[in-house]
N, C-alpha and C. Protein backbone atom coordinates (compact mmCIF):
# COMPACT_ATOMS: atom_id res chain seq x y z
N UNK A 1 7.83 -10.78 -0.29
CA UNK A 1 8.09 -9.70 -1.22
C UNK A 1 8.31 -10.31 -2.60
N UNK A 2 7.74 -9.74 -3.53
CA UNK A 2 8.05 -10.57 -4.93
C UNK A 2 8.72 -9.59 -5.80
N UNK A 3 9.97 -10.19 -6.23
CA UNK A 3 10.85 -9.49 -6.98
C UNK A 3 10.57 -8.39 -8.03
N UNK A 4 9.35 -8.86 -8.36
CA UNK A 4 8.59 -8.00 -9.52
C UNK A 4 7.97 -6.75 -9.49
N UNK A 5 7.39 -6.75 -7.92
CA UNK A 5 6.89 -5.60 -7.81
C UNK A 5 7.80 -4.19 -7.90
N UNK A 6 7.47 -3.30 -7.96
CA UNK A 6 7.96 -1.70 -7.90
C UNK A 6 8.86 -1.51 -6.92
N UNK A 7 9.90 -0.90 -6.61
CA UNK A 7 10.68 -1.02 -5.87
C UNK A 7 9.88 0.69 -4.93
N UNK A 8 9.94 0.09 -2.75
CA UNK A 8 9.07 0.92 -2.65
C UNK A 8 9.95 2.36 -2.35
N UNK A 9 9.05 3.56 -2.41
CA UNK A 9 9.54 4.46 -2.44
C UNK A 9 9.84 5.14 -1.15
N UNK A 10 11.09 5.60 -0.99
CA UNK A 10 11.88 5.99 0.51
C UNK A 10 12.08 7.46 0.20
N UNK A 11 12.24 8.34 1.54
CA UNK A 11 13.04 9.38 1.48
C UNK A 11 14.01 9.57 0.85
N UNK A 12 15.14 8.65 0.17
CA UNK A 12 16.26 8.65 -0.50
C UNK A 12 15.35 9.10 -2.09
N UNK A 13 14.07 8.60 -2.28
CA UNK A 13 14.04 8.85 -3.93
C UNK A 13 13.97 10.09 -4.05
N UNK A 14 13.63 11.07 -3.10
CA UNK A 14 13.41 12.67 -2.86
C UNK A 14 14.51 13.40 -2.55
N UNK A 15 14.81 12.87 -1.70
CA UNK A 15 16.50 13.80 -0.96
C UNK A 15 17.37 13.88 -2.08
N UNK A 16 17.83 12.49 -2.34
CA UNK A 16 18.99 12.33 -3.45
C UNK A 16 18.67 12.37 -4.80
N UNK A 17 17.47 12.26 -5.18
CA UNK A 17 16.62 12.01 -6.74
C UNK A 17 17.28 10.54 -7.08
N UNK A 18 17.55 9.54 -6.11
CA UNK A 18 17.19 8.10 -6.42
C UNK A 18 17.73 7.45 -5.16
N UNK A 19 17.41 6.09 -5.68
CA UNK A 19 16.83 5.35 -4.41
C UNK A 19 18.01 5.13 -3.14
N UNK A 20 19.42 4.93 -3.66
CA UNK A 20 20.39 4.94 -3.14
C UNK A 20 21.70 5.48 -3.67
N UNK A 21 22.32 6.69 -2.46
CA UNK A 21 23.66 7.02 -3.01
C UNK A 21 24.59 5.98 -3.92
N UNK A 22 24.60 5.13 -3.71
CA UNK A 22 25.52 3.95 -4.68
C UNK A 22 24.84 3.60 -5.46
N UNK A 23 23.18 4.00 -6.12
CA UNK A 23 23.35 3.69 -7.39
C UNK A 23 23.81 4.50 -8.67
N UNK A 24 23.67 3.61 -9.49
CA UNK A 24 23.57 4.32 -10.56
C UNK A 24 22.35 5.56 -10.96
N UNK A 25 21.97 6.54 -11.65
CA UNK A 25 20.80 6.77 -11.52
C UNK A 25 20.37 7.09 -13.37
N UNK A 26 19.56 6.70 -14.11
CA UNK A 26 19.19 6.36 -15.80
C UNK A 26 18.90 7.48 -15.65
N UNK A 27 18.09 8.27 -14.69
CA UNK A 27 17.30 9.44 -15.45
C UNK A 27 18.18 11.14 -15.41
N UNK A 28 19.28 11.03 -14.39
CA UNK A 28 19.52 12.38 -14.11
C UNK A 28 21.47 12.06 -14.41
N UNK A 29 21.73 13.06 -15.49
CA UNK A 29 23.06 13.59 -15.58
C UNK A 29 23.78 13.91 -14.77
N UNK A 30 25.00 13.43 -15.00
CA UNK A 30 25.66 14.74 -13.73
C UNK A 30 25.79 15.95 -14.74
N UNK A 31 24.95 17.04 -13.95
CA UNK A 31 24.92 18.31 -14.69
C UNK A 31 24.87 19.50 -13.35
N UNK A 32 24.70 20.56 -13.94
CA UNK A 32 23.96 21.58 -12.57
C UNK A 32 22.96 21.49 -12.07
N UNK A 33 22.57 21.78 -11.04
CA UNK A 33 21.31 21.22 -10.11
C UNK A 33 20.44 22.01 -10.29
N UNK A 34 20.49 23.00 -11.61
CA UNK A 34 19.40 23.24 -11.88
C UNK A 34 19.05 23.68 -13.43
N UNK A 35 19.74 22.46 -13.95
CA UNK A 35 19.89 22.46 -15.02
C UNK A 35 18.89 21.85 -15.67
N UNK A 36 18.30 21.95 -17.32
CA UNK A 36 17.27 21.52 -17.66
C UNK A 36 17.40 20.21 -17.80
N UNK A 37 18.31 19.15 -17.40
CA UNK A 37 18.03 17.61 -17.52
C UNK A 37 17.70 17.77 -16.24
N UNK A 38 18.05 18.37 -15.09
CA UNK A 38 17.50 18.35 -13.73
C UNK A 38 16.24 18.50 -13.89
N UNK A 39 15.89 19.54 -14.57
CA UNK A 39 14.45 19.70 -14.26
C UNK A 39 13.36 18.83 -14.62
N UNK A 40 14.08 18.26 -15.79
CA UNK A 40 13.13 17.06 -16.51
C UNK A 40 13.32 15.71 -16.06
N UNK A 41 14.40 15.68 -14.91
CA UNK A 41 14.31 14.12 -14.56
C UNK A 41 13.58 14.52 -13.22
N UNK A 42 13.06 15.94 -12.87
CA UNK A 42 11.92 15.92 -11.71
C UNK A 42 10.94 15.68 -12.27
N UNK A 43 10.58 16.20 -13.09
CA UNK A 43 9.39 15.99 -13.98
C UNK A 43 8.72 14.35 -13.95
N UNK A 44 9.82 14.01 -14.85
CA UNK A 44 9.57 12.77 -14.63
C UNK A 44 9.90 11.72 -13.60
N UNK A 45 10.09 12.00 -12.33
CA UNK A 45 9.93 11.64 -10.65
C UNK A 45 8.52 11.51 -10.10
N UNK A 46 8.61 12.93 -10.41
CA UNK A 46 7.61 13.48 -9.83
C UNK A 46 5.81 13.17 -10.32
N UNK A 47 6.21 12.81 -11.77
CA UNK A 47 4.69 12.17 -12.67
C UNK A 47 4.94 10.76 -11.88
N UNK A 48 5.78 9.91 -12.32
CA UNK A 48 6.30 8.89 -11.91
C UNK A 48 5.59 8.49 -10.01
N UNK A 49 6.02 9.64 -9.22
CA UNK A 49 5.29 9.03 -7.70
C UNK A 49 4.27 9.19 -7.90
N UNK A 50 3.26 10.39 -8.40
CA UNK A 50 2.34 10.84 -8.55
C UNK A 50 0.84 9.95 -9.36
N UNK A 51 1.58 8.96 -10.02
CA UNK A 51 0.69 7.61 -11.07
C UNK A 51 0.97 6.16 -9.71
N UNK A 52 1.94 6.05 -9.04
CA UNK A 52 1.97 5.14 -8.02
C UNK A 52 1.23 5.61 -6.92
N UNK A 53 1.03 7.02 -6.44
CA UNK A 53 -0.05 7.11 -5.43
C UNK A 53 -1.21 7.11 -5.58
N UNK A 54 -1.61 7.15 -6.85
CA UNK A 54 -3.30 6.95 -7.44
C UNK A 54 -2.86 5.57 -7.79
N UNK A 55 -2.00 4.64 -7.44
CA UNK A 55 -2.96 3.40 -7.91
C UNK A 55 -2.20 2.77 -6.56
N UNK A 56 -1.02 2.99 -5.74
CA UNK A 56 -0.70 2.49 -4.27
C UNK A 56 -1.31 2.77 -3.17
N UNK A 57 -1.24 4.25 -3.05
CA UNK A 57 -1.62 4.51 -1.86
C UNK A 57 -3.38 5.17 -1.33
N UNK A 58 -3.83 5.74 -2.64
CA UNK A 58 -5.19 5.98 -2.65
C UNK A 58 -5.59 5.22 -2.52
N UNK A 59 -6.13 3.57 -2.88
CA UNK A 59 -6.71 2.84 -2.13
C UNK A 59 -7.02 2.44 -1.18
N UNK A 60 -5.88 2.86 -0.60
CA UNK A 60 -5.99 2.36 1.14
C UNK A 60 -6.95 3.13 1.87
N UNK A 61 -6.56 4.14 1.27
CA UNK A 61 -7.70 5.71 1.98
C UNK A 61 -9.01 5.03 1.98
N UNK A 62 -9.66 4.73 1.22
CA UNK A 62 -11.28 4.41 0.88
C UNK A 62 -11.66 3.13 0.57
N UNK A 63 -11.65 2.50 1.84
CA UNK A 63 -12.04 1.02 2.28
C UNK A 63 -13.11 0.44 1.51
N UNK A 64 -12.81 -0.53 1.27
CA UNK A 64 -14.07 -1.41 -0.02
C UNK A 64 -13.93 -2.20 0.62
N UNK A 65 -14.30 -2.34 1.92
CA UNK A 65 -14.85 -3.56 2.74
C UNK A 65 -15.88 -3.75 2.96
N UNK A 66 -17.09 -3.12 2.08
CA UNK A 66 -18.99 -3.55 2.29
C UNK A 66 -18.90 -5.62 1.88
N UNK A 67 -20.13 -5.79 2.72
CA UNK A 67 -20.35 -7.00 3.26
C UNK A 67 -19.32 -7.69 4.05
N UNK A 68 -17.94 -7.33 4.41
CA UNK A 68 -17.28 -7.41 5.39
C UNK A 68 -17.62 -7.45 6.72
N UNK A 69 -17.11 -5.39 6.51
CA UNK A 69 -17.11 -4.95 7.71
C UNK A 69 -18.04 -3.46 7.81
N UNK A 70 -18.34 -3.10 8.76
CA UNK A 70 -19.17 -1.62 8.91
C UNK A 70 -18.26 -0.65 9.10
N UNK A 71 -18.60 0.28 8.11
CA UNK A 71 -17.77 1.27 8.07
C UNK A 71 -18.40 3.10 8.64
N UNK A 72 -17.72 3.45 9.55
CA UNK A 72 -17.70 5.13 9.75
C UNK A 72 -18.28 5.49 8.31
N UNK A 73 -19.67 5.67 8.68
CA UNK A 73 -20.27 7.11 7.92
C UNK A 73 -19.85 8.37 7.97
N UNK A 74 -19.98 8.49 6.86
CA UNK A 74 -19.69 10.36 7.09
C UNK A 74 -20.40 11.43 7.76
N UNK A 75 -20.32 12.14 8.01
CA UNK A 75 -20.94 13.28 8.85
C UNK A 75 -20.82 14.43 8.15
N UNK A 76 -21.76 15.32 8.49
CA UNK A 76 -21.75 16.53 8.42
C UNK A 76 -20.47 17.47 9.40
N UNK A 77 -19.82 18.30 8.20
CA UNK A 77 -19.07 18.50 8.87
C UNK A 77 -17.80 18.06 8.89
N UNK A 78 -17.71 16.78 8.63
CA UNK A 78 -16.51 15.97 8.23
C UNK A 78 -15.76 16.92 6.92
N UNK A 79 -14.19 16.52 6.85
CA UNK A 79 -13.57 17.35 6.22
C UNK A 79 -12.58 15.51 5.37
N UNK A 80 -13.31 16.44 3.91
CA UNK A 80 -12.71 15.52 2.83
C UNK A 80 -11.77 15.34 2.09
N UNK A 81 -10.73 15.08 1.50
CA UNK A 81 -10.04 15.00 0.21
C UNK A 81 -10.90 14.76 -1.20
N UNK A 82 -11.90 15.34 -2.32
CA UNK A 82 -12.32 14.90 -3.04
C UNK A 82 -11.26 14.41 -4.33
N UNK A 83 -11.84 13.16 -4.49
CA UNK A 83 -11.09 12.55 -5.88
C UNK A 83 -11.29 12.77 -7.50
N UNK A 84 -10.42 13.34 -7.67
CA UNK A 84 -10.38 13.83 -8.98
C UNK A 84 -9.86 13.46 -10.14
N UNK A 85 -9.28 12.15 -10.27
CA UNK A 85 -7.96 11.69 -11.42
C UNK A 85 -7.76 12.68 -12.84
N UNK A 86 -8.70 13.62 -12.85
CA UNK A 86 -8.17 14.16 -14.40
C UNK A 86 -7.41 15.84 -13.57
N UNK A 87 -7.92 15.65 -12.17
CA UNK A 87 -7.12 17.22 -12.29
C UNK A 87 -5.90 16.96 -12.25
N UNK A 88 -5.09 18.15 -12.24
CA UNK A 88 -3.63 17.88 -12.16
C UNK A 88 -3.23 17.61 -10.89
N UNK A 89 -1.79 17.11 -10.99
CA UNK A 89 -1.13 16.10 -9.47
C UNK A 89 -1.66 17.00 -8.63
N UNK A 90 -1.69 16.24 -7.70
CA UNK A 90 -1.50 17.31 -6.14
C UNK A 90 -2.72 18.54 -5.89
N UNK A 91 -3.60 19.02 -6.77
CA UNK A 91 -4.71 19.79 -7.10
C UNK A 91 -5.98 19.25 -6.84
N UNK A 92 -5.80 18.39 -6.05
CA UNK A 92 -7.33 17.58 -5.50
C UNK A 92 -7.77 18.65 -4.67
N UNK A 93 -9.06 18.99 -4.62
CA UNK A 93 -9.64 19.71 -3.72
C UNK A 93 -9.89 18.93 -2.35
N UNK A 94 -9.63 20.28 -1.19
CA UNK A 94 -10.39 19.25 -0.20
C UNK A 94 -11.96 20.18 0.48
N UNK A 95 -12.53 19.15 0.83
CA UNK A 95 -13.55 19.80 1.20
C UNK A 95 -14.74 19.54 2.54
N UNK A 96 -15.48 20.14 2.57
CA UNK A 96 -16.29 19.83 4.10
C UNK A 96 -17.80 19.18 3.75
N UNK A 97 -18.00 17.80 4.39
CA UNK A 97 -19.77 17.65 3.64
C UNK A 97 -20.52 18.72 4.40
N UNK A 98 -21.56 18.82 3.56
CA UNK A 98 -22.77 19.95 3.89
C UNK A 98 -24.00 19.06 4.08
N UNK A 99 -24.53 18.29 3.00
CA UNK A 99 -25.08 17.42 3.20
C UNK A 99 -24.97 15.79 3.05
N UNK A 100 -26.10 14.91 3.53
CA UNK A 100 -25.78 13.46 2.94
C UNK A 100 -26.74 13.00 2.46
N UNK A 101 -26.60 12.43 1.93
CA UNK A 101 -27.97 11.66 1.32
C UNK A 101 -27.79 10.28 1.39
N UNK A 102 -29.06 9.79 2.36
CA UNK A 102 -29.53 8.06 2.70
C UNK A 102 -29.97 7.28 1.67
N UNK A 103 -29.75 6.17 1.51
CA UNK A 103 -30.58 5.54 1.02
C UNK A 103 -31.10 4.76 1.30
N UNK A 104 -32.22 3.97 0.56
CA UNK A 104 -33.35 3.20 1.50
C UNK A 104 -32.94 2.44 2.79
N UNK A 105 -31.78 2.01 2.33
CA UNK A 105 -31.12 1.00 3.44
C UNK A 105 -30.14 1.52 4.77
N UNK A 106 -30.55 2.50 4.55
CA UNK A 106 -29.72 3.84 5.96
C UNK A 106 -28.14 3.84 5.36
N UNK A 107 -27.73 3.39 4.55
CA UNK A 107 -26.60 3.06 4.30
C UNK A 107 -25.78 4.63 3.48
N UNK A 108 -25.16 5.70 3.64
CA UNK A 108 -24.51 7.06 2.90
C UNK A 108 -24.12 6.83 2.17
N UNK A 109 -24.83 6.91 0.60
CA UNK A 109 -23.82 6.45 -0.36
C UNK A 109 -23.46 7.91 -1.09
N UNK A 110 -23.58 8.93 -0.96
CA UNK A 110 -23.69 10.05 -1.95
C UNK A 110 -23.02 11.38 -0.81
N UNK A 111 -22.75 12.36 -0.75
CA UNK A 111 -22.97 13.51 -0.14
C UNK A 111 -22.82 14.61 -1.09
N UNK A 112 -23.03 15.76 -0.05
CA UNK A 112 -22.76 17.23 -0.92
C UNK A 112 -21.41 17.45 -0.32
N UNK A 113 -20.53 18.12 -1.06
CA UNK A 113 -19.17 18.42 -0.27
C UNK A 113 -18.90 20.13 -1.09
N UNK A 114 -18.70 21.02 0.10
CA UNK A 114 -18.32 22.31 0.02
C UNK A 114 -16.76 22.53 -0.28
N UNK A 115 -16.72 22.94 -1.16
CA UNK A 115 -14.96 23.39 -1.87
C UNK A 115 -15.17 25.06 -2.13
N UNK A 116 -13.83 24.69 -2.19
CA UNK A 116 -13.49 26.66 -1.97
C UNK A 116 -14.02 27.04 -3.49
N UNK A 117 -14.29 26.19 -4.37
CA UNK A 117 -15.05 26.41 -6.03
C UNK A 117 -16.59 26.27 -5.82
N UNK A 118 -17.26 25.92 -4.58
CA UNK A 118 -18.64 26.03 -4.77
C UNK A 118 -18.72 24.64 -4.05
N UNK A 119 -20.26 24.16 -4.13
CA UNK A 119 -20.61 22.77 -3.55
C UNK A 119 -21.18 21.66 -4.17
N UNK A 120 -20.40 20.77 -4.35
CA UNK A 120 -20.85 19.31 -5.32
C UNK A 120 -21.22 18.47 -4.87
N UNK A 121 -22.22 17.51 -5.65
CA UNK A 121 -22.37 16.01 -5.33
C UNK A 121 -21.70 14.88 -5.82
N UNK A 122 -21.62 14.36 -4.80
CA UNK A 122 -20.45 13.03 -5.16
C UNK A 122 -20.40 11.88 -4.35
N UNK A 123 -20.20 10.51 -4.66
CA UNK A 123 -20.01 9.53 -3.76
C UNK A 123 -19.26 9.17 -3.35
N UNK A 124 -19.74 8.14 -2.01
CA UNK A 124 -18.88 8.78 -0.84
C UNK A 124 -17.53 7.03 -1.38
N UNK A 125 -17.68 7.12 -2.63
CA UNK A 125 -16.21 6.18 -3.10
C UNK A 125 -15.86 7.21 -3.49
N UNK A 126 -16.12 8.25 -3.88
CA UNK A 126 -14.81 9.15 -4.43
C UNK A 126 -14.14 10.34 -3.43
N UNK A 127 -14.41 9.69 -2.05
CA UNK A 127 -13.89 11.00 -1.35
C UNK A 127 -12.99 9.69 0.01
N UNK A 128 -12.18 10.65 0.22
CA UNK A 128 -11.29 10.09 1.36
C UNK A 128 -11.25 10.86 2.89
N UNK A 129 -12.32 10.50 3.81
CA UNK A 129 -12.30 11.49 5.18
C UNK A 129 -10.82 11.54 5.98
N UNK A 130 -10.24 12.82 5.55
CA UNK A 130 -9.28 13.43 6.31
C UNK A 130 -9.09 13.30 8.28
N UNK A 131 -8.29 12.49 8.27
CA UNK A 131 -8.49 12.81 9.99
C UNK A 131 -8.07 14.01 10.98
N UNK A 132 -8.98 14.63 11.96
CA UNK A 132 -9.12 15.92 12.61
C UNK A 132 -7.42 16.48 12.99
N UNK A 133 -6.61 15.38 13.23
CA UNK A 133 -5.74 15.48 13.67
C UNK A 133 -4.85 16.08 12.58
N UNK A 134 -4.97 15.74 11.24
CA UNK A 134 -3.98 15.72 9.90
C UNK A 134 -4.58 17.31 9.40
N UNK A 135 -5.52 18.22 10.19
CA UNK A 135 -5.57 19.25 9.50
C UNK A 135 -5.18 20.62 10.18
């Protein structure tokens, strides 16, 4: 573990609005719990997890292991998370491919994906396949 990194994020940063009952906490007053420094030290929590899961945990989703290893193609039918970084937090669409498109090398680099806004094309780095079980 290297001292430097981000300290990781637990149920305590949510329950309590920081990481541990005995700390101190910089961003939130003692005020009313629903008071406007409350609301603005969610605010800024909440941007705060929301910039660490687009650069912590989204990666993991969408394996960049070509010349590695072989990876699960997508299917028709398959049900997506599409990636969006400019929409707002949490407002990622998810969606179902309709079609795929091959390329010379049999290899899926592209599909069509159906959203409740209509049906787009996009590659298959910007989408994360949802597992059957998680929906």
């Amino acid at each position: 573990v290297d001292p430097r990194d981000p300290e990781p994020l637990t149920p305590n940063h949510f329950l309590l609005v920081q990481s541990s009952p005995n700390t101190e906490d910089d961003v939130i007053e003692d005020e009313k719990l629903y008071s406007r420094k409350h609301w603005e030290a969610m605010q800024v929590m909440t941007t705060h997890f929301w910039r660490r899961w687009l650069q912590e945990y989204l990666p993991t989703l969408t394996d960049r292991q070509k010349w590695l290893f072989d990876k699960k193609n997508l299917a028709v039918d398959d049900t997506v998370l599409v990636v969006a970084p400019n929409s707002p937090r949490g407002h990622w669409p998810i969606g179902r491919v309709t079609r795929i498109i091959s390329s010379p090398d049999g290899i899926f680099r592209s599909v069509f994906v159906m959203t409740s806004t209509g049906e787009y094309h996009r590659p298959v780095s910007k989408l994360c396949l949802l597992e059957s079980e998680c929906i």
